[in-house]
N, C-alpha and C. Protein backbone atom coordinates (compact mmCIF):
# COMPACT_ATOMS: atom_id res chain seq x y z
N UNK A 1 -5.73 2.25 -34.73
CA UNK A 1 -6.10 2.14 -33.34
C UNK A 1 -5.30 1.01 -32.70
N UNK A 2 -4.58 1.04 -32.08
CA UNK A 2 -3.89 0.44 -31.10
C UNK A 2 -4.11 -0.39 -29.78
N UNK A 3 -4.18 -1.42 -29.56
CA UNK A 3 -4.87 -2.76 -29.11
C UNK A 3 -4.31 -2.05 -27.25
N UNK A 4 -5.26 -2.26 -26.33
CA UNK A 4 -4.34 -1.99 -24.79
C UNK A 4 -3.54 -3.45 -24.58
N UNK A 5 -2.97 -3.09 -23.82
CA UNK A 5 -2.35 -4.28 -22.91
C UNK A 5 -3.35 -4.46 -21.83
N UNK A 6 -3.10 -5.49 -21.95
CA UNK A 6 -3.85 -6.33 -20.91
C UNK A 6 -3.56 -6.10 -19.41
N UNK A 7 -4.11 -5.84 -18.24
CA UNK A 7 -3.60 -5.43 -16.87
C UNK A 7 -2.50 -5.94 -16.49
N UNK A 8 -1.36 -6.18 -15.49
CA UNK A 8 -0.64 -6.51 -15.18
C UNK A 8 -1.31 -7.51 -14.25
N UNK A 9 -1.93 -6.59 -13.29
CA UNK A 9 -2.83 -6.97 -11.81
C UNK A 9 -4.65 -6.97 -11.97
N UNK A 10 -5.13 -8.17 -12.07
CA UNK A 10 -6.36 -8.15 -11.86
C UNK A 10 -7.10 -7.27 -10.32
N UNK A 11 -8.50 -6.83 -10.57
CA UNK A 11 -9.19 -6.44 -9.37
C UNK A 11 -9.72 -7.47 -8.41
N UNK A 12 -9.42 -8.86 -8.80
CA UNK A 12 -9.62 -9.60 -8.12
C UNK A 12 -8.26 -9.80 -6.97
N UNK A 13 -7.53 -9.41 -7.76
CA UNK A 13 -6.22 -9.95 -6.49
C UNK A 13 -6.34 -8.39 -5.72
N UNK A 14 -6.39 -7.56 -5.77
CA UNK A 14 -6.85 -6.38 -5.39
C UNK A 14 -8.11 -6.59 -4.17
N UNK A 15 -8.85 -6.93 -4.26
CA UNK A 15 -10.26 -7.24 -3.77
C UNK A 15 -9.32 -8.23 -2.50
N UNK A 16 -8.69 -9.03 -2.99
CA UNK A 16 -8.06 -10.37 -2.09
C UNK A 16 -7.60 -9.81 -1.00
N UNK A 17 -6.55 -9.24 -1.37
CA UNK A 17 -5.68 -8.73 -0.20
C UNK A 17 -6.57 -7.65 0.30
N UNK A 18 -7.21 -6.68 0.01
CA UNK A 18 -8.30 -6.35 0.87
C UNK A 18 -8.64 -6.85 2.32
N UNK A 19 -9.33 -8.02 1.47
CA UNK A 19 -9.85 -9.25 2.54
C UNK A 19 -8.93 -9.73 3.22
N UNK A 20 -8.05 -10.04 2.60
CA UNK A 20 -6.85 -10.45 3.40
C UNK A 20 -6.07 -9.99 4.87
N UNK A 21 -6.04 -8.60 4.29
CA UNK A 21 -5.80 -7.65 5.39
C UNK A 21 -6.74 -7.94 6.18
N UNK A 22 -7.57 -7.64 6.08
CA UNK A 22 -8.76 -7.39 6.95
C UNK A 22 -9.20 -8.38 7.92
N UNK A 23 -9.30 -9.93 7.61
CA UNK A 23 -8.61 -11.02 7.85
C UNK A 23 -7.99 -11.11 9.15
N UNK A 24 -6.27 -10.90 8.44
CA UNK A 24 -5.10 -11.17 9.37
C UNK A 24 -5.53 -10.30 10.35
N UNK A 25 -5.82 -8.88 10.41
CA UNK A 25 -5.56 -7.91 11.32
C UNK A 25 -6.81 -7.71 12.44
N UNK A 26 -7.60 -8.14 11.96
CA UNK A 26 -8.95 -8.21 12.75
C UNK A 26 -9.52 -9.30 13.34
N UNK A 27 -9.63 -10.66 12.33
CA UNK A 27 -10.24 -11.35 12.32
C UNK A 27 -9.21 -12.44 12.91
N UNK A 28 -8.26 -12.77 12.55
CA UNK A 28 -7.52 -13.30 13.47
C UNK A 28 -6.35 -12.77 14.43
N UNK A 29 -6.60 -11.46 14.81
CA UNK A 29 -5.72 -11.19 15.73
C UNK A 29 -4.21 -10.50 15.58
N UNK A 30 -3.45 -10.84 14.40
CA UNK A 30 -2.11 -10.55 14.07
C UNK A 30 -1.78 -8.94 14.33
N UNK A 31 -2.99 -8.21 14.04
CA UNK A 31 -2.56 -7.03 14.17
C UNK A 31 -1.30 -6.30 13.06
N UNK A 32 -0.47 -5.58 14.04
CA UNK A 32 0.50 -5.24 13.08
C UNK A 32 1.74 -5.97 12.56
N UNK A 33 1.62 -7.36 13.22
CA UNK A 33 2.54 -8.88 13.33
C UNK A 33 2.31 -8.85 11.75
N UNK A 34 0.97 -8.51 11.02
CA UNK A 34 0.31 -9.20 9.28
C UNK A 34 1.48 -7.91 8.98
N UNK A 35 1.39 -8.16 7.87
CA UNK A 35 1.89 -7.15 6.73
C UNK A 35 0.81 -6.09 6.06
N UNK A 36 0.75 -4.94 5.67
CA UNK A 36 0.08 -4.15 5.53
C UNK A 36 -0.61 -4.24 4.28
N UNK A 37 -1.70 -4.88 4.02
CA UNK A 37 -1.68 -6.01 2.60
C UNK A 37 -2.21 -4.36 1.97
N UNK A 38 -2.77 -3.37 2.99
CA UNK A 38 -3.60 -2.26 1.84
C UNK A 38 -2.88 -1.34 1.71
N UNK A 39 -1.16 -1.48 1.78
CA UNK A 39 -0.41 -0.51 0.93
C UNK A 39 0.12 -1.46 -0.21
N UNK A 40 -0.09 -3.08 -0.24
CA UNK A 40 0.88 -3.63 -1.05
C UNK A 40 -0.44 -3.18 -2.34
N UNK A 41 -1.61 -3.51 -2.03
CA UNK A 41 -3.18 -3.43 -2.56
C UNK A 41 -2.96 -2.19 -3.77
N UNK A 42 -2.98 -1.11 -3.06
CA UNK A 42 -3.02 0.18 -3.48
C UNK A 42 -1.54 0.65 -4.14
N UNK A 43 -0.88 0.00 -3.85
CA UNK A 43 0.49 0.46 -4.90
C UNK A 43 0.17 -0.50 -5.92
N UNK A 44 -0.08 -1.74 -6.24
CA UNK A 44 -0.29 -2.09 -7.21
C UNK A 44 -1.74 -1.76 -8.07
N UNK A 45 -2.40 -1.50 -7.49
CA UNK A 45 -3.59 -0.79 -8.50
C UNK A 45 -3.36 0.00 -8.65
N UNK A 46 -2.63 1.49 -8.16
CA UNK A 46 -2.03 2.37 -8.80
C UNK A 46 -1.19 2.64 -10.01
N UNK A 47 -0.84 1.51 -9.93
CA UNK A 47 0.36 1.18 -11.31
C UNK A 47 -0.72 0.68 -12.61
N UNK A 48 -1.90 0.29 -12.74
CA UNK A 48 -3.01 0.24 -13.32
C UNK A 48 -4.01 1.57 -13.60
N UNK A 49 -4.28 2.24 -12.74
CA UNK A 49 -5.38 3.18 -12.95
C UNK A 49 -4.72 4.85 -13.28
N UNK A 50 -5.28 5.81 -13.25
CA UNK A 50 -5.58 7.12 -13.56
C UNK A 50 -5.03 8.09 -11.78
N UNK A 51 -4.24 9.17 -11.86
CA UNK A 51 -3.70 9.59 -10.52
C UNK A 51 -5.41 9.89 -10.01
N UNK A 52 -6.42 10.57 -9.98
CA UNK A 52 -7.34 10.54 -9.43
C UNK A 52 -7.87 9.24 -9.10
N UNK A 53 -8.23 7.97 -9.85
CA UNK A 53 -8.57 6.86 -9.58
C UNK A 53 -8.29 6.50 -8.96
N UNK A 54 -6.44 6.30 -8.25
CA UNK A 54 -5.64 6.15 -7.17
C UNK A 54 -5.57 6.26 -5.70
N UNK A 55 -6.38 7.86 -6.35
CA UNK A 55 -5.85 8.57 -4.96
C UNK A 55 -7.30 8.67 -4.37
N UNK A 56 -8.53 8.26 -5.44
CA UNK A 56 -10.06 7.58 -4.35
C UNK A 56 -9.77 6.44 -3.78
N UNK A 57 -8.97 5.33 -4.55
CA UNK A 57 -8.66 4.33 -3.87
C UNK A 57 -7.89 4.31 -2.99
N UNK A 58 -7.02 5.46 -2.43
CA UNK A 58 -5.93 5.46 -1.47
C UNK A 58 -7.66 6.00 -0.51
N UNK A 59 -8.19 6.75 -0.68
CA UNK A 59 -8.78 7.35 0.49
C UNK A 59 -9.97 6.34 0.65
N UNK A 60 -10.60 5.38 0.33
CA UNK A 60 -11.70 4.35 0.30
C UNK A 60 -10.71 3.50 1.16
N UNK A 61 -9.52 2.91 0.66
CA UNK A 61 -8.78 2.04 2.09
C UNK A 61 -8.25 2.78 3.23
N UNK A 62 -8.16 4.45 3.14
CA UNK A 62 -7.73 5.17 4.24
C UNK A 62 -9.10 5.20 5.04
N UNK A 63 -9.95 5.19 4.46
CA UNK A 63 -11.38 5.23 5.18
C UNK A 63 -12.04 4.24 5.90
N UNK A 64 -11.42 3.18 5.01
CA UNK A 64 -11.98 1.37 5.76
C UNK A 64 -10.92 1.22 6.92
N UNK A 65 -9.62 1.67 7.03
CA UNK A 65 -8.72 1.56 7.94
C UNK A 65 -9.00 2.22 9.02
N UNK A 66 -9.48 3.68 8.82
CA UNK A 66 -10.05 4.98 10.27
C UNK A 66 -10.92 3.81 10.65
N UNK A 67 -12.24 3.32 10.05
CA UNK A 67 -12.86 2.85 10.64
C UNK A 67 -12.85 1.84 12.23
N UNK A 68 -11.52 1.46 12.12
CA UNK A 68 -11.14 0.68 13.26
C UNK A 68 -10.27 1.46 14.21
N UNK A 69 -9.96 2.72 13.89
CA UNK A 69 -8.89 3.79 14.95
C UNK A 69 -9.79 4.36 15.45
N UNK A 70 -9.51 4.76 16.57
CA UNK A 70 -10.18 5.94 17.53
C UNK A 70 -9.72 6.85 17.72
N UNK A 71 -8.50 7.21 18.07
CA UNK A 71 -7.83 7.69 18.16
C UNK A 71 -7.63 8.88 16.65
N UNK A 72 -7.29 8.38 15.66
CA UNK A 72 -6.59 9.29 14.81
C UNK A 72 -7.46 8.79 13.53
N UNK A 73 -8.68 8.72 13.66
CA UNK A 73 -9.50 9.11 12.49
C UNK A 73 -9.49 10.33 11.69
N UNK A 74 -9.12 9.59 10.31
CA UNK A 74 -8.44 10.61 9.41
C UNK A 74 -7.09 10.81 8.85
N UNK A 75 -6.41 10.09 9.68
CA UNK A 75 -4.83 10.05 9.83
C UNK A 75 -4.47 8.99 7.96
N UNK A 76 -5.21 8.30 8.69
CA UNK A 76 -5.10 6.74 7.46
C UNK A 76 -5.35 7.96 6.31
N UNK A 77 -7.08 7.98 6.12
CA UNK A 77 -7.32 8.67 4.70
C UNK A 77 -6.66 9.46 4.07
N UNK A 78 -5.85 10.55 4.84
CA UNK A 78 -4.61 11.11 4.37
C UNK A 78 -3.97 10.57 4.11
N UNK A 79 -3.09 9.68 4.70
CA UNK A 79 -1.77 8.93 4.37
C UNK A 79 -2.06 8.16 3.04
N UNK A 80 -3.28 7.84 2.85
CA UNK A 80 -3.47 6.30 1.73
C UNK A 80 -3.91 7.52 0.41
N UNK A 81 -4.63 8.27 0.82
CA UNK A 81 -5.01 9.51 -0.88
C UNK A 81 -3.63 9.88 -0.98
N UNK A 82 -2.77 10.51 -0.17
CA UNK A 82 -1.47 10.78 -0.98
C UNK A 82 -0.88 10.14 -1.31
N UNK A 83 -0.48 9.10 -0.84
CA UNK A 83 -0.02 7.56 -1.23
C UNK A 83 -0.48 7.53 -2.56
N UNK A 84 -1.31 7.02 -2.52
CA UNK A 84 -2.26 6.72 -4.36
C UNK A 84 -2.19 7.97 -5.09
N UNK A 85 -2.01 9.04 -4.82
CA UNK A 85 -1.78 10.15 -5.81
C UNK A 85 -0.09 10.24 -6.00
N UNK A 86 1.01 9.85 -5.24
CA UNK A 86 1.95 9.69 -5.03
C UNK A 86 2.45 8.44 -5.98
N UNK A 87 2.43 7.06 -6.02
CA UNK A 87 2.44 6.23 -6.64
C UNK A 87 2.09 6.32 -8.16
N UNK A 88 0.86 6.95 -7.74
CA UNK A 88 0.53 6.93 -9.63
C UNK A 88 0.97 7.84 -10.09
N UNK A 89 2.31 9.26 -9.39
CA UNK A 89 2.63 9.66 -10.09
C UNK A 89 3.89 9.26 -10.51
N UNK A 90 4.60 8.65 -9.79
CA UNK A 90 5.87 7.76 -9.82
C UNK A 90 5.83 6.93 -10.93
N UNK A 91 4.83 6.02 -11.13
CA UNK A 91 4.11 5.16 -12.06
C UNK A 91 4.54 5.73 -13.54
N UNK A 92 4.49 7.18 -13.62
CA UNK A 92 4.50 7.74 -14.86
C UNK A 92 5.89 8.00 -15.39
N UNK A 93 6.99 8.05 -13.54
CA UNK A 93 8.17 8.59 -14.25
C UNK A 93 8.79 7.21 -14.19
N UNK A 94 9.04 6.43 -13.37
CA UNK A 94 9.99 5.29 -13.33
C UNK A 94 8.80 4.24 -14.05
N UNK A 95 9.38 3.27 -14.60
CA UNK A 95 8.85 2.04 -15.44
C UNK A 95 10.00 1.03 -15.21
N UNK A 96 9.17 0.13 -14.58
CA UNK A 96 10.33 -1.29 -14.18
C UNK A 96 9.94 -2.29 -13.56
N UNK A 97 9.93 -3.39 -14.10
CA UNK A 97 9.21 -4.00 -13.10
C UNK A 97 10.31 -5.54 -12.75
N UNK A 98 11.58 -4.98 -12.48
CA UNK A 98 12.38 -5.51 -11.82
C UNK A 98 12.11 -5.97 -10.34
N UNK A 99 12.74 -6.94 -9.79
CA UNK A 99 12.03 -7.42 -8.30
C UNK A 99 12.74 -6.51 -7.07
N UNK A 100 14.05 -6.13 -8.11
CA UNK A 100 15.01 -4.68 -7.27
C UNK A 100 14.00 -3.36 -6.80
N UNK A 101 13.70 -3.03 -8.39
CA UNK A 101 12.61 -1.90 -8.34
C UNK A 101 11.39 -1.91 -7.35
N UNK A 102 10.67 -2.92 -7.82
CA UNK A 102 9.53 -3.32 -6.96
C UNK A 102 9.52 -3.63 -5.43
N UNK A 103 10.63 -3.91 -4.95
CA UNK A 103 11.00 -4.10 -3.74
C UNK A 103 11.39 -2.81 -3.29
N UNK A 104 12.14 -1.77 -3.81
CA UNK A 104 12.40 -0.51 -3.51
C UNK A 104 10.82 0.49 -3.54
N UNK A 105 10.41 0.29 -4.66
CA UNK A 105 8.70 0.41 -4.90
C UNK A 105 7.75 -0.02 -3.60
N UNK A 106 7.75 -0.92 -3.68
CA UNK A 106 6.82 -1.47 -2.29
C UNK A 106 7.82 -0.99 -0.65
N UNK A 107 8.75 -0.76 -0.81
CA UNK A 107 9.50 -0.57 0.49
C UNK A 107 8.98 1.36 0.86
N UNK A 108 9.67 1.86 -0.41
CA UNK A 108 9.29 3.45 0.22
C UNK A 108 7.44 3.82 0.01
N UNK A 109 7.20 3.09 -0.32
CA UNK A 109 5.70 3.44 -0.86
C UNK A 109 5.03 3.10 0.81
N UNK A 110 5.20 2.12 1.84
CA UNK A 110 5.27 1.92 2.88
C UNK A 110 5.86 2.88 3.72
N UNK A 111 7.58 2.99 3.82
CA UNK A 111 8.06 4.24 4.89
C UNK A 111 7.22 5.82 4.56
N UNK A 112 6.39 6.12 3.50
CA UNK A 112 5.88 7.05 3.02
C UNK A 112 4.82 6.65 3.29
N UNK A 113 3.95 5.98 3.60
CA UNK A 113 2.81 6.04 4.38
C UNK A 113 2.45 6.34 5.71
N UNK A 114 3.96 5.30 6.18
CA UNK A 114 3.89 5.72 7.39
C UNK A 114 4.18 6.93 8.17
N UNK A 115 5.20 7.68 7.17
CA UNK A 115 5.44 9.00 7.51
C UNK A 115 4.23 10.00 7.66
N UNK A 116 3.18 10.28 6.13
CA UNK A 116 2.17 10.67 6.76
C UNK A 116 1.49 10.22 7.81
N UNK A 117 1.07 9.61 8.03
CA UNK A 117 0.30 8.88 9.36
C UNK A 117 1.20 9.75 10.11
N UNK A 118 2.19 9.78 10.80
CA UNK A 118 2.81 10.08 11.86
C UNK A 118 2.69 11.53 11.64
N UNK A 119 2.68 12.14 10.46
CA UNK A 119 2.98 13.66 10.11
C UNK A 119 1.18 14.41 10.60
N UNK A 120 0.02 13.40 10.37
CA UNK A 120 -1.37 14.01 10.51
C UNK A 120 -1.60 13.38 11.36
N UNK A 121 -1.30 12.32 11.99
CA UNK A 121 -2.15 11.76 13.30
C UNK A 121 -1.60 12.87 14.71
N UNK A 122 -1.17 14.19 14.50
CA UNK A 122 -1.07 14.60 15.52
C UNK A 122 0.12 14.43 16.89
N UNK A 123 0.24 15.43 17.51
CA UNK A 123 1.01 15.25 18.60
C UNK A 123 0.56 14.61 19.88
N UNK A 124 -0.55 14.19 20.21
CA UNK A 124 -1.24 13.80 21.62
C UNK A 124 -1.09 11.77 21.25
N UNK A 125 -1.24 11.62 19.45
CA UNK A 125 -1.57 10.33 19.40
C UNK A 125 -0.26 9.87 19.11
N UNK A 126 0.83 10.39 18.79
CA UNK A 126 2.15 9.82 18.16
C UNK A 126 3.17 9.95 19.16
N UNK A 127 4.27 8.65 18.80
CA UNK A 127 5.43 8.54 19.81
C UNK A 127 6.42 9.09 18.82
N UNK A 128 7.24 9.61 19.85
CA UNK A 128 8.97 10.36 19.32
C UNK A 128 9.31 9.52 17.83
N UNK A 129 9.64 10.76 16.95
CA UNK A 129 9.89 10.65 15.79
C UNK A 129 11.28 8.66 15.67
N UNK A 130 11.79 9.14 16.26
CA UNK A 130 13.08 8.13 16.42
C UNK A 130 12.70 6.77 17.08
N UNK A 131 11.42 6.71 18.17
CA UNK A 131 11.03 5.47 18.18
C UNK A 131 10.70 4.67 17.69
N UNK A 132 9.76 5.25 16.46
CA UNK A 132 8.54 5.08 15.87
C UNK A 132 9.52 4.53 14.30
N UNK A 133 10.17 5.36 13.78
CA UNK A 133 10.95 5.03 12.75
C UNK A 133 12.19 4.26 12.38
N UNK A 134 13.08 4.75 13.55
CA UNK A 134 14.43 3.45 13.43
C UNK A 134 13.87 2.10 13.42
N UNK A 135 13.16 1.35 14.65
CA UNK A 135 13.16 -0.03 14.31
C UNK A 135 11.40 -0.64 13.60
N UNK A 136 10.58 0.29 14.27
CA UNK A 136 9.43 0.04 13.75
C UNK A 136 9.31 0.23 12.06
N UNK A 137 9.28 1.07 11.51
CA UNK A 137 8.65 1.24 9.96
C UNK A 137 10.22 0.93 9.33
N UNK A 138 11.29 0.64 9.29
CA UNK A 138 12.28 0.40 8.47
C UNK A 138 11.82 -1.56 8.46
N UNK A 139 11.45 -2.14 9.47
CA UNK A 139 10.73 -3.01 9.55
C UNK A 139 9.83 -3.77 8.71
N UNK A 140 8.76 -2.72 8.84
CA UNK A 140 7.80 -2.56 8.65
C UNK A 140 7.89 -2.67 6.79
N UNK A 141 8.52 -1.87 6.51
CA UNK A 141 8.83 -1.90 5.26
C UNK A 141 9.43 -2.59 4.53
N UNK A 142 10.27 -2.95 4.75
CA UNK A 142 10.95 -4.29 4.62
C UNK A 142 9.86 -5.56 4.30
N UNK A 143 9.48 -5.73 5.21
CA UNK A 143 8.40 -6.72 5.58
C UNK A 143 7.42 -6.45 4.35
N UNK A 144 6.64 -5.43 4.42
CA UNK A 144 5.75 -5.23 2.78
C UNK A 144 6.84 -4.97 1.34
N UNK A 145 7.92 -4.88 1.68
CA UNK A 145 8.23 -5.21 0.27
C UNK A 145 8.49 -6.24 -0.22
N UNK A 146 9.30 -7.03 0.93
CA UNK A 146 9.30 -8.51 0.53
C UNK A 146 7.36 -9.24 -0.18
N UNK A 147 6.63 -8.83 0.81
CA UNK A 147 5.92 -8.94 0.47
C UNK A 147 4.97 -8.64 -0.68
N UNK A 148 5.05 -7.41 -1.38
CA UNK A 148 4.98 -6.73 -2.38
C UNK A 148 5.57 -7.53 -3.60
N UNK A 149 6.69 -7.57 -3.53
CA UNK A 149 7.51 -8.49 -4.93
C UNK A 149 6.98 -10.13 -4.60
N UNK A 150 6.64 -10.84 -3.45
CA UNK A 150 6.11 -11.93 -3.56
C UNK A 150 4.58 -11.79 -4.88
N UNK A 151 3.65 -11.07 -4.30
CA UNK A 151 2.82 -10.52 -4.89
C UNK A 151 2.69 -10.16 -6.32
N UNK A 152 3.56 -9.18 -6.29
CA UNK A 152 3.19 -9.07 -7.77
C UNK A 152 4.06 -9.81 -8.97
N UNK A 153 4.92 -10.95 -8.32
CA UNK A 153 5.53 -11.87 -9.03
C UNK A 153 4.62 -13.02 -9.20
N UNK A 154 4.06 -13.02 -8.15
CA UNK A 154 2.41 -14.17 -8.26
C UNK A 154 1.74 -13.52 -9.53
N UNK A 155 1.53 -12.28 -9.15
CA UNK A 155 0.43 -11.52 -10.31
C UNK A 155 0.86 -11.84 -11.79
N UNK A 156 2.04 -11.56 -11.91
CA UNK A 156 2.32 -11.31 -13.44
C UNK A 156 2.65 -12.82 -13.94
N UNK A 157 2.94 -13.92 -13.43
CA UNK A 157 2.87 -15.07 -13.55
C UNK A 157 1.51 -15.79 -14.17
N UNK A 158 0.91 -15.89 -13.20
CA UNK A 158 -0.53 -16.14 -13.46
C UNK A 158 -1.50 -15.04 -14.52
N UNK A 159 -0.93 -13.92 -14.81
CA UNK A 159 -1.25 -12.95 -15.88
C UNK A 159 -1.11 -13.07 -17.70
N UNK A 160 0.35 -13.94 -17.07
CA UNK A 160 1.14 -14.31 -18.57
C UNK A 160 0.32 -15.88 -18.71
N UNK A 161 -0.48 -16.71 -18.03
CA UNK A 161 -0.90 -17.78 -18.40
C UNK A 161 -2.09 -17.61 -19.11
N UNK A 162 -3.06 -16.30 -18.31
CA UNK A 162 -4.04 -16.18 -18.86
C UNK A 162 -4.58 -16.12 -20.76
């Protein structure tokens, strides 16, 4: 019988950025200025759990996210269950946890969120494909991957001390 490895990413840092998000974007105002802490959240617990496990957790933060839209309730929960079923299947084919990878990892795992969102939130709630994507989500992504490899270079640091 063969011993597991130990997580990479605790549920506590998971739980964090949660809050975190939730935090920046609400609680103090930043809006979409914060970084999207519940795709950096959910790509890294994905890389931990089971593709179903994932993809409840993509739709539990797609669900805490509708909660604050009016507009395009539902949009999120889609985007974040395929996301997490998406990731954890990636999870299975690529293995790397280079800051290259992970930054490419956290970058499309983002432009692929945002794509659904834009693909289910409908035609009445969404702006022209080309607005929305050239400077906004190439951005956008950028921004959570940097953020992403900050993250899970924190994680595995403090992982290896434990």
């Amino acid at each position: 019988m063969q011993a597991q490895a130990a997580p990479r990413v605790s549920w506590t840092l998971i739980l964090f950025l949660v809050v975190l998000h939730l935090f920046l974007r609400l609680t103090l105002g930043y809006g979409h200025s914060a970084p999207d802490l519940f795709v950096v959240a959910l790509l890294l617990a994905t890389r931990e759990v089971s593709l179903g496990t994932g993809s409840l957790l993509g739709l539990l933060l797609g669900i805490l996210e509708d909660g604050f839209s009016v507009v395009s309730f539902g949009a999120h929960a889609f985007s974040f269950s395929v996301l997490g079923l998406v990731s954890g299947r990636i999870r299975d084919i690529f293995v790397g946890d280079s800051a290259i990878f992970m930054a490419a990892y956290f970058f499309l795992g983002k432009f692929l969120r945002d794509l659904l969102y834009w693909i289910a939130v409908g035609d009445l709630a969404r702006d022209p494909f080309i607005d929305i994507f050239l400077p906004d989500a190439l951005l956008a992504a950028t921004y959570v991957g940097l953020v992403g490899v900050g993250v899970s270079m924190v994680s595995e640091t403090t992982s290896r001390r434990v």
